[in-house]
C-alpha atoms as a PDB file:
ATOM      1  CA  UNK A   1      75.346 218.635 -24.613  1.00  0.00           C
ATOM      2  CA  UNK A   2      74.751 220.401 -20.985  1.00  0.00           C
ATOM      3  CA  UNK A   3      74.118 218.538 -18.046  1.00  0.00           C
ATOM      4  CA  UNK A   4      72.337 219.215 -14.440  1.00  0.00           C
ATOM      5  CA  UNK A   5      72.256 217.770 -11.176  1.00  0.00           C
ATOM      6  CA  UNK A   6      69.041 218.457  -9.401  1.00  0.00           C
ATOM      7  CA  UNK A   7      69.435 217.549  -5.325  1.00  0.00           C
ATOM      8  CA  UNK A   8      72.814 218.325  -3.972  1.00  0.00           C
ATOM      9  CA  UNK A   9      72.240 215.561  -1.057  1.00  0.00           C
ATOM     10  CA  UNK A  10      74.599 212.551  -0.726  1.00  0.00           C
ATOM     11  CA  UNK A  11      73.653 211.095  -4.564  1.00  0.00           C
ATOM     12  CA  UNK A  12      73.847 214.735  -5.870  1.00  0.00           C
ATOM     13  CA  UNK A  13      77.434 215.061  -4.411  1.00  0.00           C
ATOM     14  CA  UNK A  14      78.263 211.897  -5.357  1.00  0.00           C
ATOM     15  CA  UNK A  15      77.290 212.369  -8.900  1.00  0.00           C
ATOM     16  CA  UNK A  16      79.203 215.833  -9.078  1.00  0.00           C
ATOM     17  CA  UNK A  17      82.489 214.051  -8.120  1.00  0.00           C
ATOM     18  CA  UNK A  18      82.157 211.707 -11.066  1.00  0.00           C
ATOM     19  CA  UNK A  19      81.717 214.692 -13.428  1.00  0.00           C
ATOM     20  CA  UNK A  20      84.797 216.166 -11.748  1.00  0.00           C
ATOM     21  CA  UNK A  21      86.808 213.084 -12.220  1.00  0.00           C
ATOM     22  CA  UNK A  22      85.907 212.943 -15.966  1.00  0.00           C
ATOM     23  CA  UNK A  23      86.340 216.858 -16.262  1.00  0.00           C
ATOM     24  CA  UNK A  24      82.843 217.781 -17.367  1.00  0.00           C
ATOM     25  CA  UNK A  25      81.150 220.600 -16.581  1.00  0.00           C
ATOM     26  CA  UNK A  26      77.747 220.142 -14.351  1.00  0.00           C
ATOM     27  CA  UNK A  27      75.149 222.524 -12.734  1.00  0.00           C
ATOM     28  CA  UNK A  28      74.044 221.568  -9.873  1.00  0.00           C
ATOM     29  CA  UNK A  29      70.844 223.142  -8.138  1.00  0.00           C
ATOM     30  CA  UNK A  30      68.611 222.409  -5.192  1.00  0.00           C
ATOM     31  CA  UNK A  31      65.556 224.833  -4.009  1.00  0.00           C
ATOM     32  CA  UNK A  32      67.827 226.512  -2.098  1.00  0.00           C
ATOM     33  CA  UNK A  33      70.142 229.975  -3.539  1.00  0.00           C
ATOM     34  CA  UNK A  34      72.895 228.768  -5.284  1.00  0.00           C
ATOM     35  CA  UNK A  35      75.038 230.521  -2.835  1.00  0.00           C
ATOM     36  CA  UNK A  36      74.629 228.521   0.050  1.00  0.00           C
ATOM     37  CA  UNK A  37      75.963 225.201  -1.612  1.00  0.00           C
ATOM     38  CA  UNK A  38      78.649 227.000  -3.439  1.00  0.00           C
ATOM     39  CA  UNK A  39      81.634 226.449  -1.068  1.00  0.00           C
ATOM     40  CA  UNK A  40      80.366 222.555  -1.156  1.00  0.00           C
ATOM     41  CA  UNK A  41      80.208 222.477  -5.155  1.00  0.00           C
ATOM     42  CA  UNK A  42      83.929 224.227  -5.547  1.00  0.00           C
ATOM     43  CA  UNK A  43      85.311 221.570  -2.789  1.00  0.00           C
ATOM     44  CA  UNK A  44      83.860 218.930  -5.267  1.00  0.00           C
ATOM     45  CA  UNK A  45      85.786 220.581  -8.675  1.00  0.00           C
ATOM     46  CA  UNK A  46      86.011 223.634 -10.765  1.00  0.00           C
ATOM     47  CA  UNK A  47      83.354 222.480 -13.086  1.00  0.00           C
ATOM     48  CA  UNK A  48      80.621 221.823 -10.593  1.00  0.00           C
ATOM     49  CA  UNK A  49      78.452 225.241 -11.433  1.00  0.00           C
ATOM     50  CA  UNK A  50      75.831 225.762  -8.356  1.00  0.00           C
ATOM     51  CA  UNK A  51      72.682 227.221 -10.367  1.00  0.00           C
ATOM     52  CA  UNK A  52      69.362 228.186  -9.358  1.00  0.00           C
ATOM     53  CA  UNK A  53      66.978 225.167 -10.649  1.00  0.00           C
ATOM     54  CA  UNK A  54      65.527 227.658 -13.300  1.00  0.00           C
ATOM     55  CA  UNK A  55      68.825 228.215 -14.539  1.00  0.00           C
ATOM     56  CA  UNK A  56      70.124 224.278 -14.418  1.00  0.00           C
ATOM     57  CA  UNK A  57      66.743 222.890 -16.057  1.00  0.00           C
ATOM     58  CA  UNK A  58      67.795 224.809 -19.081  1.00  0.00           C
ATOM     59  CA  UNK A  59      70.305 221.801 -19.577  1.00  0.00           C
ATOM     60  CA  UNK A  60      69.645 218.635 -22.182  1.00  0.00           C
ATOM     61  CA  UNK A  61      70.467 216.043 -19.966  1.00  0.00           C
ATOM     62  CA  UNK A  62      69.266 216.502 -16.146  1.00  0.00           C
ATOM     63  CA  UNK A  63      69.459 214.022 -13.292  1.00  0.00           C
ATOM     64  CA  UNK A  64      67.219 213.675 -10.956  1.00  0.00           C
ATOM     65  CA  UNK A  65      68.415 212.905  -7.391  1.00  0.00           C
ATOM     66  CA  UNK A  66      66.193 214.765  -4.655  1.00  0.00           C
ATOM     67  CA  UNK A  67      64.312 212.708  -2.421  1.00  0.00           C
ATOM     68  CA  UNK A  68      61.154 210.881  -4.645  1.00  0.00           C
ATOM     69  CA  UNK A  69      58.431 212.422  -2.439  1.00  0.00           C
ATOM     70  CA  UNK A  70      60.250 215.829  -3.881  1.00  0.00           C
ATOM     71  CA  UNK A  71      59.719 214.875  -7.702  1.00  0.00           C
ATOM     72  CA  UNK A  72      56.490 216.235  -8.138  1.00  0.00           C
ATOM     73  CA  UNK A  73      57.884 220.100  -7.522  1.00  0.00           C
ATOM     74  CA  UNK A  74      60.657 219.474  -9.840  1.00  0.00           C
ATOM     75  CA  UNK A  75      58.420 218.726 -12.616  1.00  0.00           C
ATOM     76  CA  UNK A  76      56.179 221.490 -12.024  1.00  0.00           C
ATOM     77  CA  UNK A  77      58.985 224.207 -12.300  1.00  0.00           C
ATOM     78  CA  UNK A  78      59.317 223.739 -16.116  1.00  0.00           C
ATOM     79  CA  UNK A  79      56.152 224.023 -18.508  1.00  0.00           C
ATOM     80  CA  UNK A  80      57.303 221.921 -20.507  1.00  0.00           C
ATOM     81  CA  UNK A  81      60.166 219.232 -20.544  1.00  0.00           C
ATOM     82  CA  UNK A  82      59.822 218.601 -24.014  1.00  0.00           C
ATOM     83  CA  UNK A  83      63.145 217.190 -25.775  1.00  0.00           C
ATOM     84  CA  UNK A  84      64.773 216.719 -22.268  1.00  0.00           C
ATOM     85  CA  UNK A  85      66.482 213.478 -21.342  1.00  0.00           C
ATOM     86  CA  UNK A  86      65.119 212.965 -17.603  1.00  0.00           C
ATOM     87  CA  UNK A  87      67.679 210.552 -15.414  1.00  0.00           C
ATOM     88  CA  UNK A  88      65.800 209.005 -12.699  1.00  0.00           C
ATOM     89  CA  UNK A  89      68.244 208.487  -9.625  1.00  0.00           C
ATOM     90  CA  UNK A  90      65.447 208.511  -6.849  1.00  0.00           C
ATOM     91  CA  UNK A  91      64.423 205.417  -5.158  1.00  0.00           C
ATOM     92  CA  UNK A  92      60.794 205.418  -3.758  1.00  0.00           C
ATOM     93  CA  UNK A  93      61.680 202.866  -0.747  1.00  0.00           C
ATOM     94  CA  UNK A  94      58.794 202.945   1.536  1.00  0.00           C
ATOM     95  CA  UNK A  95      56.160 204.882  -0.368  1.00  0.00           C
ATOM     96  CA  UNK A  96      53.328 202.606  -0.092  1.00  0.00           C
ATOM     97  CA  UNK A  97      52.467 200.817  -3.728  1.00  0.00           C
ATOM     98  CA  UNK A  98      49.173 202.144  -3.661  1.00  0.00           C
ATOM     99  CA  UNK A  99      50.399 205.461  -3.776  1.00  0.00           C
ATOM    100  CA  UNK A 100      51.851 204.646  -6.844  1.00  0.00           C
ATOM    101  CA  UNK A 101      48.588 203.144  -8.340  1.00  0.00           C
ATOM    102  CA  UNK A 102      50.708 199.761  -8.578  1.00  0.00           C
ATOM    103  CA  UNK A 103      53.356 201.194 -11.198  1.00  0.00           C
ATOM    104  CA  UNK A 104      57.038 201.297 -10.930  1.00  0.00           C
ATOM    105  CA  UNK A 105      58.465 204.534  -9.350  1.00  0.00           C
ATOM    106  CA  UNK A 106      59.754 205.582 -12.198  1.00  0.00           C
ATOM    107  CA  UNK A 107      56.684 205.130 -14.151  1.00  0.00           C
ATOM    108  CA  UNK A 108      54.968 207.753 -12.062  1.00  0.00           C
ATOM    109  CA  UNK A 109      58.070 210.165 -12.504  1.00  0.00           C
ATOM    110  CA  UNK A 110      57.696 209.843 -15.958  1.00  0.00           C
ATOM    111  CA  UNK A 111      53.566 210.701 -15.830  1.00  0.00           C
ATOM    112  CA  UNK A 112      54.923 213.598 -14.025  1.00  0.00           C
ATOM    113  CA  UNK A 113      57.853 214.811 -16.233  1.00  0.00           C
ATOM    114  CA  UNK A 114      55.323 215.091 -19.555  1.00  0.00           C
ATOM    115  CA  UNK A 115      57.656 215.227 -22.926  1.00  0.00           C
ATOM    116  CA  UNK A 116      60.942 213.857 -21.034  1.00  0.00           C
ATOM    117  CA  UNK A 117      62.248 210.955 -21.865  1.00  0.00           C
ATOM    118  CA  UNK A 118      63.191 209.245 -19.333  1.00  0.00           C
ATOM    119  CA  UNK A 119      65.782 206.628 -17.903  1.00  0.00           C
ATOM    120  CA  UNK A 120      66.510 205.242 -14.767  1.00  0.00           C
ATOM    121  CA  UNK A 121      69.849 204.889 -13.998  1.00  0.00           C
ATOM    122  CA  UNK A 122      72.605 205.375 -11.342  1.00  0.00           C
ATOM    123  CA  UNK A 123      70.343 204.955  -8.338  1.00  0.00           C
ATOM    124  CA  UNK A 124      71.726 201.256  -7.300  1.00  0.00           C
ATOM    125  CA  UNK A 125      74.476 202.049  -5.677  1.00  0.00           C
ATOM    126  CA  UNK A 126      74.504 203.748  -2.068  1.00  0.00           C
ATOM    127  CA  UNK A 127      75.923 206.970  -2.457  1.00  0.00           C
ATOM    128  CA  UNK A 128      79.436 206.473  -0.644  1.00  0.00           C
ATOM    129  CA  UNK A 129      79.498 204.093  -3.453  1.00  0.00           C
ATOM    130  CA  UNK A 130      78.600 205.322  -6.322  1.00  0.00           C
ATOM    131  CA  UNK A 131      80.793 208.569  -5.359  1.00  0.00           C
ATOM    132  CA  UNK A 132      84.151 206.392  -5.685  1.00  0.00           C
ATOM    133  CA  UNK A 133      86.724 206.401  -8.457  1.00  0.00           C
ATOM    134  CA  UNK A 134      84.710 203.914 -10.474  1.00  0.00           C
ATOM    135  CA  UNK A 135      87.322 202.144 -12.206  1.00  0.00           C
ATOM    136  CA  UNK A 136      89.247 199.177 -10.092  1.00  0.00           C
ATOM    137  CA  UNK A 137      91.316 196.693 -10.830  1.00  0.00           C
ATOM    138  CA  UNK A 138      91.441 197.371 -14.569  1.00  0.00           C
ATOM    139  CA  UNK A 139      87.471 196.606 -14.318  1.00  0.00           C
ATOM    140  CA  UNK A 140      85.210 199.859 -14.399  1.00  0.00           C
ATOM    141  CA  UNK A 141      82.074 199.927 -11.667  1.00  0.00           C
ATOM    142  CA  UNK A 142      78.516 198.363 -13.102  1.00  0.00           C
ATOM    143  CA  UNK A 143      75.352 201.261 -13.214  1.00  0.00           C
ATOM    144  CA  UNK A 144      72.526 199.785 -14.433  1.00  0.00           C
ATOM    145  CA  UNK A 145      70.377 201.978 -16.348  1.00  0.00           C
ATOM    146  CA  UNK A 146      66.412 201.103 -17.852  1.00  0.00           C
ATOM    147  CA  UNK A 147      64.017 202.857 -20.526  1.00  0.00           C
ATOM    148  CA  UNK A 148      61.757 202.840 -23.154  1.00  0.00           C
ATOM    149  CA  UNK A 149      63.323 205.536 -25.199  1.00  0.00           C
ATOM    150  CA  UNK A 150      66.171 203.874 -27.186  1.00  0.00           C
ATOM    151  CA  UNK A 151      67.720 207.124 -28.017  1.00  0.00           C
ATOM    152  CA  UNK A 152      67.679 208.581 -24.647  1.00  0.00           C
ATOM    153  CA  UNK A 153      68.989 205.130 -23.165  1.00  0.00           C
ATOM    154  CA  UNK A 154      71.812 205.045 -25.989  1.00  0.00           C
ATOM    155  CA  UNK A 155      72.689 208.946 -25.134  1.00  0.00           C
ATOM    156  CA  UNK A 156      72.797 207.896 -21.121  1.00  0.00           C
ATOM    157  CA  UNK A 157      75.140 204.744 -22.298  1.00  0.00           C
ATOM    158  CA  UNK A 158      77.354 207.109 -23.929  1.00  0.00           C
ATOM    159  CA  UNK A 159      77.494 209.648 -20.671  1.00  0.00           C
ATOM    160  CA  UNK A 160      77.858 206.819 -18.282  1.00  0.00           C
ATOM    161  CA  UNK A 161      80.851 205.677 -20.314  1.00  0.00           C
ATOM    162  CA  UNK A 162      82.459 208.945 -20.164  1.00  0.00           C
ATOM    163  CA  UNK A 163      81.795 209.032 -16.853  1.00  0.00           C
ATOM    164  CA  UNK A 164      83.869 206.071 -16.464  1.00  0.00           C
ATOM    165  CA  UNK A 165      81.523 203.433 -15.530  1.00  0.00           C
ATOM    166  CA  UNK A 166      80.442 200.088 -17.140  1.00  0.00           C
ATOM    167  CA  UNK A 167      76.673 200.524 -17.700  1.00  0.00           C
ATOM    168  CA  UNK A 168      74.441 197.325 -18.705  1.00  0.00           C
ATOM    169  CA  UNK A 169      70.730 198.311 -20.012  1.00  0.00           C
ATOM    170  CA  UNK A 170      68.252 195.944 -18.418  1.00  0.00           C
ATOM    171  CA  UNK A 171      65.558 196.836 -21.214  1.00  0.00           C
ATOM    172  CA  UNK A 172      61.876 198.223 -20.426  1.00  0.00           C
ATOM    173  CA  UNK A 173      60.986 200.546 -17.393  1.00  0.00           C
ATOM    174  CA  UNK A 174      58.376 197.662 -16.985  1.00  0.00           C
ATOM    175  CA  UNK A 175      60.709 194.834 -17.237  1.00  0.00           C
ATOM    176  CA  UNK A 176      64.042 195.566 -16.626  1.00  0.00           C
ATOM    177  CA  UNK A 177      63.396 198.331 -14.492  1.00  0.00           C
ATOM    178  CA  UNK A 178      61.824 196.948 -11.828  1.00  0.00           C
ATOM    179  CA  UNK A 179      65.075 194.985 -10.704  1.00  0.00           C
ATOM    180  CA  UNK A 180      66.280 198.152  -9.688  1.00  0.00           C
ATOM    181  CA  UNK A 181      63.151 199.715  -8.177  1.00  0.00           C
ATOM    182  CA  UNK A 182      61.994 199.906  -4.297  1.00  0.00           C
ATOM    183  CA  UNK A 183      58.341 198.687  -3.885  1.00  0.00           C
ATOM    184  CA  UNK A 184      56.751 199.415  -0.704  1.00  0.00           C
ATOM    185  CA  UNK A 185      59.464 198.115   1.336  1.00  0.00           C
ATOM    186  CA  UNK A 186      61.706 196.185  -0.998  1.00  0.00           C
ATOM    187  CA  UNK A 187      64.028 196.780  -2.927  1.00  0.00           C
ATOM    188  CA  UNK A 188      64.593 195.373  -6.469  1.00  0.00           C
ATOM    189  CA  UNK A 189      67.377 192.403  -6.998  1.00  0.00           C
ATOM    190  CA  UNK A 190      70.115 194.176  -8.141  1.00  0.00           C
ATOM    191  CA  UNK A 191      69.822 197.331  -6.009  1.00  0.00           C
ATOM    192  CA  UNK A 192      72.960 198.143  -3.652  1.00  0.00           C
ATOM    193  CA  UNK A 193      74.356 195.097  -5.553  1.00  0.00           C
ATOM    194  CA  UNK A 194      77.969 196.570  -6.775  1.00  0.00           C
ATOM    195  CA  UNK A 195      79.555 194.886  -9.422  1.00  0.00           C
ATOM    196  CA  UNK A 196      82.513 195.468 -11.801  1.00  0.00           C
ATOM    197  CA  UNK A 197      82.785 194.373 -15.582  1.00  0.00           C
ATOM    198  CA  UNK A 198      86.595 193.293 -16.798  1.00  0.00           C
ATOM    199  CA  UNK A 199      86.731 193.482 -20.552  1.00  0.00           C
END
């Protein structure tokens, strides 16, 4: 399985570092040349790859952290994104809901990203958060993560575990997934809300 990072922003960073931690290889890209991240991506770990985003959409499992407004470009530099699992990390806070014809954010990402299947996941947490050693106390930091694809949603379970986290599926991108969704200018119940699980 091959993974990819697209946005190299705060979230993209502070995904990289918990691939580092766990010790598995990511590309990371942006629309920028590879070169002028580089230094940032080696700082992060050896494993962090910059790529150019042809080169890191050739992964299976790719995460999507650029800004939402940015999605639509993303999508349009693959024909198609068939057999891809799609990890929505972008959080469409202040787009207005008519822009989104009334659906959840990541329902329009996934109009957009035709073939992918898609999860939201990993976008709760503020990114100075979500960028820290994720396991504390003997408890192991909470990312929620939402779909309609059980296979994709079981095969994001399994990364987020390795990543070292504690995930907790909240069901449906319909249901579940609008507690972690922006709307207009709210945010969803259990956004920025940063919890721990003991077992």
């Amino acid at each position: 399985m091959s993974y990819a990072i697209i946005g190299f922003g705060n979230l993209g960073q502070a995904l990289a570092k918990a691939f580092a931690r766990s010790g598995i290889q990511v590309s990371v890209a942006t629309s920028r040349d590879p070169e002028s991240f580089a230094s940032d991506a080696a700082a992060i770990g050896p494993g962090i790859m910059p790529a150019t985003l042809a080169h890191a959409l050739k992964a299976d499992v790719v995460f999507l952290a650029v800004r939402f407004e940015s999605h639509g470009d993303v999508a349009k530099a693959l024909p198609s994104w068939n057999g891809k699992t799609l990890i929505d990390v972008t959080n469409a806070y202040g787009v207005p809901p008519e822009e989104l014809q009334g659906l959840p954010s990541s329902s329009v990402i996934a109009q957009a990203f035709t073939g992918a299947r898609l999860v939201k996941g990993f976008n709760h947490l503020a990114a100075g958060v979500l960028g820290q050693d994720p396991a504390i106390q003997g408890g192991r930091r909470v990312v929620f993560l939402a779909g309609d694809d059980d296979q994709a949603l079981a095969e994001v379970t399994a990364l987020a575990e390795n990543l070292g986290f504690s995930p907790i599926k909240l069901g449906g991108l319909s249901e579940g997934g609008l507690l972690v969704q922006a709307r207009g200018n709210s945010w969803g119940q259990l956004i920025f809300k940063d919890l721990v699980k003991f077992d």
